[in-house]
Protein backbone atom coordinates (compact mmCIF):
# COMPACT_ATOMS: atom_id res chain seq x y z
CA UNK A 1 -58.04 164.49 60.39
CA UNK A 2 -61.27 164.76 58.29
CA UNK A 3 -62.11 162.57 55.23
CA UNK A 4 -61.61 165.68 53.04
CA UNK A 5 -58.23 165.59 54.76
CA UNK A 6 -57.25 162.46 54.14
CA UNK A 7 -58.24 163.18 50.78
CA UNK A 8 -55.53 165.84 50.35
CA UNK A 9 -53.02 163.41 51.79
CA UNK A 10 -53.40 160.62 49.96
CA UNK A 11 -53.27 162.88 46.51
CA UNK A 12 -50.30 164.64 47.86
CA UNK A 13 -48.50 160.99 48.30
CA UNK A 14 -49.52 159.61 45.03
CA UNK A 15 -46.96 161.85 43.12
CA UNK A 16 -44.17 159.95 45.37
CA UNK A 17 -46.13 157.07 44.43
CA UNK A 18 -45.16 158.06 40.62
CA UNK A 19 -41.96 159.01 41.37
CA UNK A 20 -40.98 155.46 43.03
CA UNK A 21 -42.60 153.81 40.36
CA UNK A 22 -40.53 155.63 37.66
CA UNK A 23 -37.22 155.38 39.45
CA UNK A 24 -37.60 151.63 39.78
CA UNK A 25 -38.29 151.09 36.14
CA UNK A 26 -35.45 153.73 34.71
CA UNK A 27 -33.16 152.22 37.11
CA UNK A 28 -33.31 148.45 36.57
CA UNK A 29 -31.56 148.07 33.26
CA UNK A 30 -28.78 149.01 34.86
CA UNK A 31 -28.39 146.40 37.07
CA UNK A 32 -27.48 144.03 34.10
CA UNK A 33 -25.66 146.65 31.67
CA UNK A 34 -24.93 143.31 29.51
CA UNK A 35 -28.34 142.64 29.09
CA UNK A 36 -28.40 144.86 25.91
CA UNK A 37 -30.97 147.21 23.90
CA UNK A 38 -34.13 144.60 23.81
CA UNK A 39 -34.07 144.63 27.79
CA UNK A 40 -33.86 147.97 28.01
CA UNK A 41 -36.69 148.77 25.85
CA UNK A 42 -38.77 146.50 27.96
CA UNK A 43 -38.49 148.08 30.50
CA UNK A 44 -39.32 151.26 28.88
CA UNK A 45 -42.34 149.84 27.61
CA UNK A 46 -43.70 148.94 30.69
CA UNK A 47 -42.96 152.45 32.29
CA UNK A 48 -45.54 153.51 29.65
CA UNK A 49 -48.23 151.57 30.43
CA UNK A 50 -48.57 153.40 34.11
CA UNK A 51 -49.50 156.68 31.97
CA UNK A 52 -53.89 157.02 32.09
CA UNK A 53 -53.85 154.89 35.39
CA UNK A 54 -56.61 155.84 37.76
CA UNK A 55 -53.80 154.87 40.89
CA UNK A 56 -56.95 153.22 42.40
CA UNK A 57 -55.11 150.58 44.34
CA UNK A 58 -51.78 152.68 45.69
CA UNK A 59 -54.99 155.26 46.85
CA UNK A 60 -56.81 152.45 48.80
CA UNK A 61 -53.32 151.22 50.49
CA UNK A 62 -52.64 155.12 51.12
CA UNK A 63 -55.81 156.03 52.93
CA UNK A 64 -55.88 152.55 54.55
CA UNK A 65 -52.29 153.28 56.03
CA UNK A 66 -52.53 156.68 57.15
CA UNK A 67 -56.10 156.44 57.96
CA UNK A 68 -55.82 153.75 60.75
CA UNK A 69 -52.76 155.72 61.91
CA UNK A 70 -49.88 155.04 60.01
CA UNK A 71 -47.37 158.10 59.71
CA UNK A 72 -44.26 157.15 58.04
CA UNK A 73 -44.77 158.01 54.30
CA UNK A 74 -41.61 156.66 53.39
CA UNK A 75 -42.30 153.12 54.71
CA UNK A 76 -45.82 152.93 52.62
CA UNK A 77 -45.18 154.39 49.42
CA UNK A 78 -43.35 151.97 48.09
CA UNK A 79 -45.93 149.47 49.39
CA UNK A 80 -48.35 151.34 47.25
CA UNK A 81 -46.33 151.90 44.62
CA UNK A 82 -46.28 148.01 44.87
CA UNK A 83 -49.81 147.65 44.37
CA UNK A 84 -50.14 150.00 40.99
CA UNK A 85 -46.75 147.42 39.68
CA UNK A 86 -48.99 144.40 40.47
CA UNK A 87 -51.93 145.95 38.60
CA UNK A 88 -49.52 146.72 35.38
CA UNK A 89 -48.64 143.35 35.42
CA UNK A 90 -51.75 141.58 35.75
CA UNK A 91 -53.72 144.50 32.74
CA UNK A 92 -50.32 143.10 30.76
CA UNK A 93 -51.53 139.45 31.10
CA UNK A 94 -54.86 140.00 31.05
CA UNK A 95 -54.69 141.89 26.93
CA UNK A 96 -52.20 138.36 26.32
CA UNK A 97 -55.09 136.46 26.90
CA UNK A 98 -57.73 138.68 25.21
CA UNK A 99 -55.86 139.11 22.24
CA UNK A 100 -56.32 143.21 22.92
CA UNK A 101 -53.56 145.05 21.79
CA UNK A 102 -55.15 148.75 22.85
CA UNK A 103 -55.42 149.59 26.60
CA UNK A 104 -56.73 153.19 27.83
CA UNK A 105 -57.28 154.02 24.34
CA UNK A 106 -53.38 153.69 23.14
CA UNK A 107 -51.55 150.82 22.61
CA UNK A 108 -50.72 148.72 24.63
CA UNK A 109 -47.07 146.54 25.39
CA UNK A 110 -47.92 144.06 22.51
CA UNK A 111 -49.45 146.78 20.52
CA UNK A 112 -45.90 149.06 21.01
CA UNK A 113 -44.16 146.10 19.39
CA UNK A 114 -46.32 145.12 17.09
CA UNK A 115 -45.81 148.84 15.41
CA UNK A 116 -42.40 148.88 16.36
CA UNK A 117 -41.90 146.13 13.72
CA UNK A 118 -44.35 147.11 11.03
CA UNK A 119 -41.69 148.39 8.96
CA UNK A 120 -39.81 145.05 8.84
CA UNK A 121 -42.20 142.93 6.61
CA UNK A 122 -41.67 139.82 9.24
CA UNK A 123 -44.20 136.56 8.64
CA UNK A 124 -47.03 136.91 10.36
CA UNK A 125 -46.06 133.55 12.71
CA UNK A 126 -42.44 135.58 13.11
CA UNK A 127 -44.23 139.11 14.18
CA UNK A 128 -46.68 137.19 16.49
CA UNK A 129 -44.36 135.58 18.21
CA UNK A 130 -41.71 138.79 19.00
CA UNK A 131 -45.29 140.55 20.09
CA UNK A 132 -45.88 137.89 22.14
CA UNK A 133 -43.12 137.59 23.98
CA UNK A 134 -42.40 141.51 25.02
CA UNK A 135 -45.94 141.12 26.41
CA UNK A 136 -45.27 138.07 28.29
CA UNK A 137 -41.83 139.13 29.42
CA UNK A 138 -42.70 142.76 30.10
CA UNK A 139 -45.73 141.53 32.51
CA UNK A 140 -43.57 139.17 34.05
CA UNK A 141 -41.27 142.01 35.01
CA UNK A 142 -44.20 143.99 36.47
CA UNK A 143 -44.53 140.72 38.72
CA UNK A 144 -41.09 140.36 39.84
CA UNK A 145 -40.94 144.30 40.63
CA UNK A 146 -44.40 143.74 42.77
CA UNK A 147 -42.02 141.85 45.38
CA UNK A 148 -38.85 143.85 44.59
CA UNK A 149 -40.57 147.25 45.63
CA UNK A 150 -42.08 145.58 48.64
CA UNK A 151 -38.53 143.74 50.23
CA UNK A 152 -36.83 147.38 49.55
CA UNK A 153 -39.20 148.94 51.65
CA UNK A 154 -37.88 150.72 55.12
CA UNK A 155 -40.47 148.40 57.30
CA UNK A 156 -40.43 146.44 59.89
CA UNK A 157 -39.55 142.60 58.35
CA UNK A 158 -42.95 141.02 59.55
CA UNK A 159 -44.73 143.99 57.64
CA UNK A 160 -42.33 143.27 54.63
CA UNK A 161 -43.16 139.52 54.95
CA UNK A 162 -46.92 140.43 55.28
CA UNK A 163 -47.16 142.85 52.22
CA UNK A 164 -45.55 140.32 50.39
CA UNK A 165 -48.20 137.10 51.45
CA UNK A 166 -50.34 139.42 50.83
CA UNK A 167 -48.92 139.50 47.14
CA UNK A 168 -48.58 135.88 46.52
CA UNK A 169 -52.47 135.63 47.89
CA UNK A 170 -53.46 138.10 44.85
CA UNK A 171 -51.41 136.90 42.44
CA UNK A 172 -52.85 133.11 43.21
CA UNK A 173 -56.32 133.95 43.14
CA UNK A 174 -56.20 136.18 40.31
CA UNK A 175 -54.93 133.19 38.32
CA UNK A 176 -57.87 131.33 39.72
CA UNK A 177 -60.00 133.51 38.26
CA UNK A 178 -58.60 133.82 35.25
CA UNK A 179 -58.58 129.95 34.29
CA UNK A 180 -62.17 130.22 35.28
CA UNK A 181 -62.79 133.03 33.20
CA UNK A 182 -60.98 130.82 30.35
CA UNK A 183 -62.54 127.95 30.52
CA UNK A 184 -65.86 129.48 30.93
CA UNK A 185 -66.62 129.01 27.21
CA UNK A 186 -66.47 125.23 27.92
CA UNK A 187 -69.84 125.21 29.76
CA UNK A 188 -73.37 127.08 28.67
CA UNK A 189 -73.87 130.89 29.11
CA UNK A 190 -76.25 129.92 32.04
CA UNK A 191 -73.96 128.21 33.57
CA UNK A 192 -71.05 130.70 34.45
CA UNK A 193 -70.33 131.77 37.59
CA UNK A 194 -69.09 135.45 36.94
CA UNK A 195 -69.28 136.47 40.30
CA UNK A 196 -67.02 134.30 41.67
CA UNK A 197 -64.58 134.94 38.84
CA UNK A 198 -64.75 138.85 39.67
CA UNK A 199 -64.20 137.94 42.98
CA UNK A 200 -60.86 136.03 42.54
CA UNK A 201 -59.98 137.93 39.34
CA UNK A 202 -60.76 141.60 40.40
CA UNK A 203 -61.84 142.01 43.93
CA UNK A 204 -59.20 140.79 45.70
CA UNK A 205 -56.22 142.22 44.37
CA UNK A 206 -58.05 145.79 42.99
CA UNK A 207 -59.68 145.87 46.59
CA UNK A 208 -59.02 143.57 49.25
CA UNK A 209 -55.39 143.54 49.47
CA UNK A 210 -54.35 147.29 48.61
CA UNK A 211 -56.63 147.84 51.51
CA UNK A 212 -55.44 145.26 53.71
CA UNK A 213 -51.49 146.09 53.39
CA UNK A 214 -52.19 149.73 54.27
CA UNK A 215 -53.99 148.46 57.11
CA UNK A 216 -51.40 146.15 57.87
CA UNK A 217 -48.59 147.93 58.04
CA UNK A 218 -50.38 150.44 60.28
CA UNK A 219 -50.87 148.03 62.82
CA UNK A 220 -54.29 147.19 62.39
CA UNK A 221 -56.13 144.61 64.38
CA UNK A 222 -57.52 141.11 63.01
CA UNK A 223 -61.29 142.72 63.47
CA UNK A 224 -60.37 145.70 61.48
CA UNK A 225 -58.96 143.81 58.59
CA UNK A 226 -61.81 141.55 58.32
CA UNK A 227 -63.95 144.57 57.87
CA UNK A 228 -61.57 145.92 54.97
CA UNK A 229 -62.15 142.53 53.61
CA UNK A 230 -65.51 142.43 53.43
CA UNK A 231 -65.71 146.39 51.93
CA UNK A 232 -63.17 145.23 49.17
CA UNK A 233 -64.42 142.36 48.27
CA UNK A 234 -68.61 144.23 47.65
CA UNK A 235 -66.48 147.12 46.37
CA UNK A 236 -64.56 145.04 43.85
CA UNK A 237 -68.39 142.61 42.96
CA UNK A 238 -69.69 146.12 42.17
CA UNK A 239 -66.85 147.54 40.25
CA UNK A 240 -66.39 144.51 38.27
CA UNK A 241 -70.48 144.74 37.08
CA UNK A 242 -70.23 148.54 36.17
CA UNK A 243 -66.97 147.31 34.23
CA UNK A 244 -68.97 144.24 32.42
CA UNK A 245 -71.55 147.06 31.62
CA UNK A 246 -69.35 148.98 30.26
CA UNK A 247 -67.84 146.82 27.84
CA UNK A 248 -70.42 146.29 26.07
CA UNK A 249 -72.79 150.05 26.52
CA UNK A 250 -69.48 152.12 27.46
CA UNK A 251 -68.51 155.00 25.08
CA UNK A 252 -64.63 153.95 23.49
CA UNK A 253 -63.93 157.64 23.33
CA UNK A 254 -64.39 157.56 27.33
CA UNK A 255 -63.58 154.31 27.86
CA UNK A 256 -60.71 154.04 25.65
CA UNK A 257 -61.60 150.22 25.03
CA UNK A 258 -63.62 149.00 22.13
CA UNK A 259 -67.58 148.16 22.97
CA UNK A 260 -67.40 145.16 20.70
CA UNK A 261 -64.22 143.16 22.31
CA UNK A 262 -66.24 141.72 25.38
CA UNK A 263 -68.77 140.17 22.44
CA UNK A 264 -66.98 138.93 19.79
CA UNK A 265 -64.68 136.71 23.09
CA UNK A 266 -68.70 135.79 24.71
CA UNK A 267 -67.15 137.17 27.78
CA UNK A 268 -69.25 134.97 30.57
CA UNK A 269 -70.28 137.78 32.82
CA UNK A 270 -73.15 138.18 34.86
CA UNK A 271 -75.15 140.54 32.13
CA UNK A 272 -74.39 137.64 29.18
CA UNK A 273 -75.67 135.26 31.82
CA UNK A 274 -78.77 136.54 33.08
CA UNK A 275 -79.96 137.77 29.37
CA UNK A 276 -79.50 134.12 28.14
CA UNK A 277 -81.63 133.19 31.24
CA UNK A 278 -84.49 135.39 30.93
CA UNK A 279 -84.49 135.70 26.77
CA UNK A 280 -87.34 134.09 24.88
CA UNK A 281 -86.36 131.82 21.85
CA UNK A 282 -86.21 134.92 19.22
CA UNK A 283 -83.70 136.83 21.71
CA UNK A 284 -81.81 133.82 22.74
CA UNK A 285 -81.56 133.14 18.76
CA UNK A 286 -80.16 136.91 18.81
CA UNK A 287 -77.51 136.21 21.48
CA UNK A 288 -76.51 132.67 19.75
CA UNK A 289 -75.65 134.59 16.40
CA UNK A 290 -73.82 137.06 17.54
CA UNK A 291 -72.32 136.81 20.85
CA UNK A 292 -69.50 134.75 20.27
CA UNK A 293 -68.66 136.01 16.55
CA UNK A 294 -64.94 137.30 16.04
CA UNK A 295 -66.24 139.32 13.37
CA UNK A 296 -69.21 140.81 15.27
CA UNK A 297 -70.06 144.05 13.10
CA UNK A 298 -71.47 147.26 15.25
CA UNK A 299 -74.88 146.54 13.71
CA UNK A 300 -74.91 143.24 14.85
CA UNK A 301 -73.96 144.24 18.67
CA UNK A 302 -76.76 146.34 18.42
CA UNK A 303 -78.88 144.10 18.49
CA UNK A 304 -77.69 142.33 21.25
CA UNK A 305 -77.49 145.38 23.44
CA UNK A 306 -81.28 145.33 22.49
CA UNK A 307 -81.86 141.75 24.07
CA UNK A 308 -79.98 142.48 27.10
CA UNK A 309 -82.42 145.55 27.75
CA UNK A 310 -85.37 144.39 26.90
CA UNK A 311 -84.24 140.97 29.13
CA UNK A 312 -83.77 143.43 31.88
CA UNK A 313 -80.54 141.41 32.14
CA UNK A 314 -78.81 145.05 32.15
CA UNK A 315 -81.40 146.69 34.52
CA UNK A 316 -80.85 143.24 36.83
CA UNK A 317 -76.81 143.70 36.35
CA UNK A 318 -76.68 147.05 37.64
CA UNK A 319 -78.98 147.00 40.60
CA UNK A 320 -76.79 144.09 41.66
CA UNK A 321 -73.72 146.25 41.34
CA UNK A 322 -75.64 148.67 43.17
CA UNK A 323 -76.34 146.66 46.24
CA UNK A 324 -72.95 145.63 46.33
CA UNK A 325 -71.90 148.98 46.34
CA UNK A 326 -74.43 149.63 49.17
CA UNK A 327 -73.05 146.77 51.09
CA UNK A 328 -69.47 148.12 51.28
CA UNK A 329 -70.83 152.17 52.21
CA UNK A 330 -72.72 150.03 55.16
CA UNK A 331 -69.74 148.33 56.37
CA UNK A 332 -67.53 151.35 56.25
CA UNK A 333 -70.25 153.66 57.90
CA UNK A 334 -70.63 151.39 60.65
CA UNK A 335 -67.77 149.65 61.65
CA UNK A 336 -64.89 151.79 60.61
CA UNK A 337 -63.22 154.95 61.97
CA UNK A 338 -63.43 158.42 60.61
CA UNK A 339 -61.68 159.87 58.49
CA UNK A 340 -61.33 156.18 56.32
CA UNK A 341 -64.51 155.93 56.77
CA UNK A 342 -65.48 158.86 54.89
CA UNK A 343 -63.16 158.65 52.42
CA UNK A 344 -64.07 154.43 51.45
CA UNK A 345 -68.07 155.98 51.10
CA UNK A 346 -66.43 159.15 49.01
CA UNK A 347 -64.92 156.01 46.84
CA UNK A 348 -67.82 153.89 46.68
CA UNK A 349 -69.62 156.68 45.26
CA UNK A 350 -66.96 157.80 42.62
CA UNK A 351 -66.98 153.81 40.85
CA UNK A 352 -70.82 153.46 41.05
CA UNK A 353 -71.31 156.38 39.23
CA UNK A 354 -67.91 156.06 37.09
CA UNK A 355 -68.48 156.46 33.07
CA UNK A 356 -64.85 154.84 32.25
């Protein structure tokens, strides 16, 4: 099998990766028919937020599988289906505690209900709080189907019981991340550690683990899987600094985020922290204003995308993400087998250069 190969297969297993993912979430209201319309259209909310997905992480656990080996489709798929159901459910959170009602340029779960009620004049506490809780309970649902898919798989029970560790170890350190990414605002802009937030927060369960349950239900060895590690985790540091990039110079008609949302919170990320520690007092006046401000106007951001130029906090931000990228093409050049090989470097290339 070539890379190019590989390639072909793991596309050609995605659509079953679609298919599981739709059958699980038209078939669970059903399994409480008292449950009654509201349940129901949770569920159906949540089926539309896999639409515009990139099926990054069911693609890493694909290729990982069958490129170390693995050759039962029907034992992996839902294992990758798995992974794209734990991603739902953590972008679900994620807009909860952003306040973002718009994901990949539509809305969103909380969005959905916030229109569906628009025609029924509620107080605003009233509306908040039914928006509020479809998100909440919808992503919640995402996180109980993560396991679900997993212990219905047709594997082996210590590859079920490892998939699903491998779960609970994502789910824990992406809530790690995210408290630090909360309560980042409580200490200076020079102070945040925004590497080791994308590291808890994205790497490890966008990179490290879709790779690592492929690998582990193919019977990889504890030398292989600390290799996979180590490419996730650089693959993920990178991909989370092209994201921060992108959040604040990405184009919303690409992106199909706002540019001003990552401002107006004072997101701490690596680019906000390195422009507030190489700004002189007129910039760092610049960033004070307006980084920060909930009603941040597009003038005002432009400014601040000025001082994080001229800083050569941007420049700085993506040479970083660059090197990380270069760390995990090193990695999976030199210490794993063809065709995964191939197809990680194919992968590293594709996010590095990504636009969205």
């Amino acid at each position: 099998m070539t890379s190019q190969d590989l390639q072909a297969w793991v596309r050609s297993r995605l659509s079953l990766v679609d298919a599981a993912l739709t059958a699980h979430v038209e078939g669970m209201p059903a399994q409480l028919p008292q449950s009654g319309a509201e349940y129901r259209r949770l569920w159906q909310r949540l089926g539309e937020q896999f639409a515009g997905g990139k099926n990054l992480r069911p693609a890493l656990t694909l290729a990982a599988y069958s490129g170390l080996g693995g050759d039962n489709a029907d034992a992996v798929v839902p294992v990758a289906a798995s992974m794209e159901m734990l991603h739902t459910a953590m972008l679900v959170h994620d807009d909860i505690l952003d306040h973002d009602e718009v994901r990949r340029g539509r809305p969103n779960v909380a969005g959905t209900r916030r229109a569906e009620l628009a025609a029924r004049r509620l107080p605003p506490a009233q509306l908040d709080d039914h928006v509020m809780t479809a998100a909440l309970l919808s992503g919640d649902l995402a996180l109980s189907s993560t396991y679900d898919m997993i212990a219905r798989a047709s594997l082996p029970a210590h590859h079920r019981l490892a998939a699903l560790d491998l779960v609970t170890r994502a789910i824990r350190a992406t809530i790690a991340g995210e408290l630090l990414d909360m309560c980042g605002d409580l200490s200076s802009m020079e102070d945040a550690d925004a590497l080791t937030v994308a590291e808890l927060k994205t790497a490890t369960y966008s990179f490290v683990v879709p790779l690592l349950a492929g690998a582990t239900i193919a019977g990889a060895d504890p030398t292989m899987i600390a290799h996979l590690e180590r490419i996730g985790t650089a693959l993920g540091l990178s991909f989370q600094l092209v994201d921060d990039d992108l959040g604040v110079f990405g184009d919303p008609d690409v992106t199909g985020k706002t540019n001003l949302s990552d401002l107006r919170a004072g997101k701490r990320t690596e680019l906000m922290r390195i422009a507030h520690v190489q700004a002189d007092p007129l910039q760092r006046a610049i960033l004070d204003r307006h980084v920060g401000d909930p009603a941040l106007t597009d003038a005002g951001a432009a400014h601040v995308r000025q001082v994080l130029i001229d800083t050569g906090a941007r420049d700085a931000t993506l040479k970083l993400a660059r090197r990380h990228a270069r760390q995990a093409k090193r990695i999976a050049s030199e210490r794993v087998p063809a065709p995964l090989s191939g197809y990680l470097t194919s992968v590293v290339d594709m996010l590095d250069g990504r636009p969205s």
